[in-house]
N, C-alpha and C. Protein backbone atom coordinates (compact mmCIF):
# COMPACT_ATOMS: atom_id res chain seq x y z
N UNK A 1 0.85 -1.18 0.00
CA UNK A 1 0.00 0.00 0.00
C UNK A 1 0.89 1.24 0.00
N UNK A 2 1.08 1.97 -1.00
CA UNK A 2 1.76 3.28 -1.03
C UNK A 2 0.89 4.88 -0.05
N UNK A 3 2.42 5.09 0.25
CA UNK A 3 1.67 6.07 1.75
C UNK A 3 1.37 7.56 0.73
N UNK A 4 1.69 7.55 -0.16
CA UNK A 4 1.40 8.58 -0.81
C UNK A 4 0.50 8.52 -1.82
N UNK A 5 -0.88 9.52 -2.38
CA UNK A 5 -1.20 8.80 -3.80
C UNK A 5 -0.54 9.61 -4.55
N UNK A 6 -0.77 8.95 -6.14
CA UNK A 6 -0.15 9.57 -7.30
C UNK A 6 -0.97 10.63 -7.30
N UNK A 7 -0.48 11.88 -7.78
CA UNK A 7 -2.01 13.08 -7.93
C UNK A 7 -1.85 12.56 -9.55
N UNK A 8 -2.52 12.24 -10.03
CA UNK A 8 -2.78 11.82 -11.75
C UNK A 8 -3.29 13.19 -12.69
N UNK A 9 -4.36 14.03 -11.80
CA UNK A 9 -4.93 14.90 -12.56
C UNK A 9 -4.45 16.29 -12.08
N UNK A 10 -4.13 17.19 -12.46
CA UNK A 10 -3.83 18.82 -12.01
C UNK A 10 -5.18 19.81 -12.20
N UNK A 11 -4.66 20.49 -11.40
CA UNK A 11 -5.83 21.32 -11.06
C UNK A 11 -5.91 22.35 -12.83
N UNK A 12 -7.47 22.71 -12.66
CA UNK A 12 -7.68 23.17 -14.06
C UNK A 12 -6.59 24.85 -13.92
N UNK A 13 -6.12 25.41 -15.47
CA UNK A 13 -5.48 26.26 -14.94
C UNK A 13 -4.27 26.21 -14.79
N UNK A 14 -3.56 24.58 -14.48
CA UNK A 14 -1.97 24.52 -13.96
C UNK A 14 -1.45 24.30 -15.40
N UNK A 15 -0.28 24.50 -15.59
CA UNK A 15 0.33 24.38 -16.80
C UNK A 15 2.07 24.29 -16.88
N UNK A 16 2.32 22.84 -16.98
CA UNK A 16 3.60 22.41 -16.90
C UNK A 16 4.26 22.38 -17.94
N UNK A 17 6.00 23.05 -17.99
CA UNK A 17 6.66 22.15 -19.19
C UNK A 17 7.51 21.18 -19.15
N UNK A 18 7.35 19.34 -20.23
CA UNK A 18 7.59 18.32 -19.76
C UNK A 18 9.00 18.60 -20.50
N UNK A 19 10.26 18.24 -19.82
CA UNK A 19 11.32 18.49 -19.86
C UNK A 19 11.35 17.16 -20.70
N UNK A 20 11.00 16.00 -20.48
CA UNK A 20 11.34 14.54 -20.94
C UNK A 20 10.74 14.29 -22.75
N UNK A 21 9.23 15.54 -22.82
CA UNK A 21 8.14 15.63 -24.57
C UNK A 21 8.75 16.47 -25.23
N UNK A 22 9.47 17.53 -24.18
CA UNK A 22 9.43 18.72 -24.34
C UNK A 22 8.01 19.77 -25.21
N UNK A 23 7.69 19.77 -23.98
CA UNK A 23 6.08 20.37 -24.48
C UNK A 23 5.02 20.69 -23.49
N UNK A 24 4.08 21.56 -23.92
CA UNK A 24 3.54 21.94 -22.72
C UNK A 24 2.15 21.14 -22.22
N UNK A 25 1.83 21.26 -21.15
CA UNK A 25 1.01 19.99 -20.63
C UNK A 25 0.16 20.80 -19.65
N UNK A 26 -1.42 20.45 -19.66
CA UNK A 26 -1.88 21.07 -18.83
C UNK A 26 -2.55 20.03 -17.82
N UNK A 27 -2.13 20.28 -16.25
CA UNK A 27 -2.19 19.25 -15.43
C UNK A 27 -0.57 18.34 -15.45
N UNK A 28 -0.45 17.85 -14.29
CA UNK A 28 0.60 17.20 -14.31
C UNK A 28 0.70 15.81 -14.83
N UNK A 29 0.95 15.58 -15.68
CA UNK A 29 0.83 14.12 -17.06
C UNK A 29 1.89 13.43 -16.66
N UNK A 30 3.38 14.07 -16.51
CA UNK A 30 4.71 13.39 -16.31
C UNK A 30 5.19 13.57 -14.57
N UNK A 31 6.17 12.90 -14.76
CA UNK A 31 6.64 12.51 -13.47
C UNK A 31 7.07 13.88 -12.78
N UNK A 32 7.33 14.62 -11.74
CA UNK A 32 7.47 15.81 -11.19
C UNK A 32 9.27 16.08 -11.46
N UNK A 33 9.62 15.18 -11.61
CA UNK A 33 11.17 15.09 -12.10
C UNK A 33 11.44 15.23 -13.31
N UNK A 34 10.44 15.43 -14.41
CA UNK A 34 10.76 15.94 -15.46
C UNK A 34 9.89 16.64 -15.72
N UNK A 35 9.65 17.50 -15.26
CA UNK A 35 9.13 18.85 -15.36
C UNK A 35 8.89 20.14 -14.51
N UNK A 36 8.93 21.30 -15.48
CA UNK A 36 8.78 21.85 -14.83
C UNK A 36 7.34 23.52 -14.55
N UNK A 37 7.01 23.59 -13.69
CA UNK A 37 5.48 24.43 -13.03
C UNK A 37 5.39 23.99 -11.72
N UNK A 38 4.10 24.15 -11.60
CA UNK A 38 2.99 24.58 -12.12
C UNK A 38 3.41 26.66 -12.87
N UNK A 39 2.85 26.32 -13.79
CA UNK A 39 3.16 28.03 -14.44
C UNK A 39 1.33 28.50 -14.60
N UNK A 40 1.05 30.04 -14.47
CA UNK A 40 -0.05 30.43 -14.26
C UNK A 40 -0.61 29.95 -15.99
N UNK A 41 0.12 30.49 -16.94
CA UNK A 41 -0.92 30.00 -17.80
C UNK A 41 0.08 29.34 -19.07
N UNK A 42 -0.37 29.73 -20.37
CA UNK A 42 0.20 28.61 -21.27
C UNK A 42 1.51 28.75 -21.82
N UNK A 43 1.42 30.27 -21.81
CA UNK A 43 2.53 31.36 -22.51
C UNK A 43 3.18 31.28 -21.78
N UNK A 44 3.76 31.20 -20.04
CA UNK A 44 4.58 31.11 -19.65
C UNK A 44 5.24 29.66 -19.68
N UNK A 45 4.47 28.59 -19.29
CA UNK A 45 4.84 27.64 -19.56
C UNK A 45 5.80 27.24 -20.57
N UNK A 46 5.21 27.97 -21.65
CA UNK A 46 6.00 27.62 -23.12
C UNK A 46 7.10 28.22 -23.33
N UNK A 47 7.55 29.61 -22.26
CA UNK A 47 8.57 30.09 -22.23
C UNK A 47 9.37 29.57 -20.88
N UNK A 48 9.69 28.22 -20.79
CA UNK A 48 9.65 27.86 -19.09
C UNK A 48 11.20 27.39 -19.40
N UNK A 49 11.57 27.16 -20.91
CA UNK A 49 13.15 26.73 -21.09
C UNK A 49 13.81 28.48 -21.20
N UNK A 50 13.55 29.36 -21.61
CA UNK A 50 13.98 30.41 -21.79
C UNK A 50 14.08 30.79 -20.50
N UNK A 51 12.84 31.06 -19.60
CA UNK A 51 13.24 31.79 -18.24
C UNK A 51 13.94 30.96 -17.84
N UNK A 52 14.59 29.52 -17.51
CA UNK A 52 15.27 28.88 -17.03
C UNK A 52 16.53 29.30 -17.35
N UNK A 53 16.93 29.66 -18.30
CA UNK A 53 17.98 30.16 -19.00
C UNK A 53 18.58 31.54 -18.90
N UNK A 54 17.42 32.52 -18.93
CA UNK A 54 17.64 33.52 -18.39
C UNK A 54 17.92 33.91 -16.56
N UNK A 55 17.73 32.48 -15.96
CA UNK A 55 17.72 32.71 -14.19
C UNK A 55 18.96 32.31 -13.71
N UNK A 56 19.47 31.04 -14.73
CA UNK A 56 20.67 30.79 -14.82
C UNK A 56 22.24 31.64 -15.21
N UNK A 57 21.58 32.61 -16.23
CA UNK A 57 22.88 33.78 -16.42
C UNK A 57 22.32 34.79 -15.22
N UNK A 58 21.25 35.00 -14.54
CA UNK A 58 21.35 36.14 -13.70
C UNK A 58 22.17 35.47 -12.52
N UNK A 59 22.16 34.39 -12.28
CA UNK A 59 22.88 33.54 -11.08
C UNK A 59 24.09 33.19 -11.47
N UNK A 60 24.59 33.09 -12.72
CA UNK A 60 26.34 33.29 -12.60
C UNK A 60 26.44 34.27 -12.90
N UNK A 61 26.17 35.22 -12.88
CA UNK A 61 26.91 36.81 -13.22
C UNK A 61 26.23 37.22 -11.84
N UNK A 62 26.13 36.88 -10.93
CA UNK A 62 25.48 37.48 -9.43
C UNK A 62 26.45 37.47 -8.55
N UNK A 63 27.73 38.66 -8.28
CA UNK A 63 28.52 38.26 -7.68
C UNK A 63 28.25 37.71 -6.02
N UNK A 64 26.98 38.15 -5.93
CA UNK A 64 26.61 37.52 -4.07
C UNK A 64 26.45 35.81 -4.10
N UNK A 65 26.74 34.95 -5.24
CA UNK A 65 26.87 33.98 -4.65
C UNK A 65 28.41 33.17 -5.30
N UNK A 66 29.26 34.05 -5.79
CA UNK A 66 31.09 34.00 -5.87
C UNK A 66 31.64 33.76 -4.68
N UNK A 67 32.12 32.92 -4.26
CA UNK A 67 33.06 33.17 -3.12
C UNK A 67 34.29 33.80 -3.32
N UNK A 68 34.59 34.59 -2.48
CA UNK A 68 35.95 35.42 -2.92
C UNK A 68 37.09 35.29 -1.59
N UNK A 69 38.40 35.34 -2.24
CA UNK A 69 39.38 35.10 -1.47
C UNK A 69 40.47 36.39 -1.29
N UNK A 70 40.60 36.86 -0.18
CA UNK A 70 41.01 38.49 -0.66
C UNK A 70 41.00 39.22 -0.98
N UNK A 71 39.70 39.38 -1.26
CA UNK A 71 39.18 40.35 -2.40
C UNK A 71 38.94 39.83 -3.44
N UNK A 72 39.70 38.89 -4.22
CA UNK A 72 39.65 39.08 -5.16
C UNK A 72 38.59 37.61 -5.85
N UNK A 73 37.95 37.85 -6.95
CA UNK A 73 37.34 36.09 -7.52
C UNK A 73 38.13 35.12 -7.80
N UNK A 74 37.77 34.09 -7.35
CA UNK A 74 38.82 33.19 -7.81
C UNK A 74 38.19 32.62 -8.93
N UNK A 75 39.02 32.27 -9.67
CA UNK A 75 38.81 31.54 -11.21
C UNK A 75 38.96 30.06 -10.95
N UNK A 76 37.58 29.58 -11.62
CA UNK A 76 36.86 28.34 -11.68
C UNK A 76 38.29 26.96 -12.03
């Protein structure tokens, strides 16, 4: 007997993108590990590899999470 259930259906409204179809899905269809939302509606969803991309260059060019040694950055 599994202590958890599967949620199979998503609430109306939710809108995931499946990292594994690559494509957008409304309700959660795929496993929570390959994907990613819930996003408010479809358009974001569908832009869910771009903002990922764009959150990723704001977080390496963010020097508050560089560790620095003397001042200075150290190189990777």
């Amino acid at each position: 007997m599994a202590l958890f259930k599967k949620r199979t259906v998503g609430k109306p409204g939710e809108w995931y993108y499946c990292l594994e179809h690559q494509k957008v899905e409304e309700g959660p269809d795929c496993p929570g590990k390959d994907r990613f939302g819930p996003y408010a509606s479809r358009v974001e969803a569908e832009r869910a590899m771009q903002t990922a991309q764009d959150r990723n260059l704001e977080w390496d060019t963010d020097p508050r999470w560089h560790d620095r040694k003397g001042g200075a950055e150290e190189s990777g």
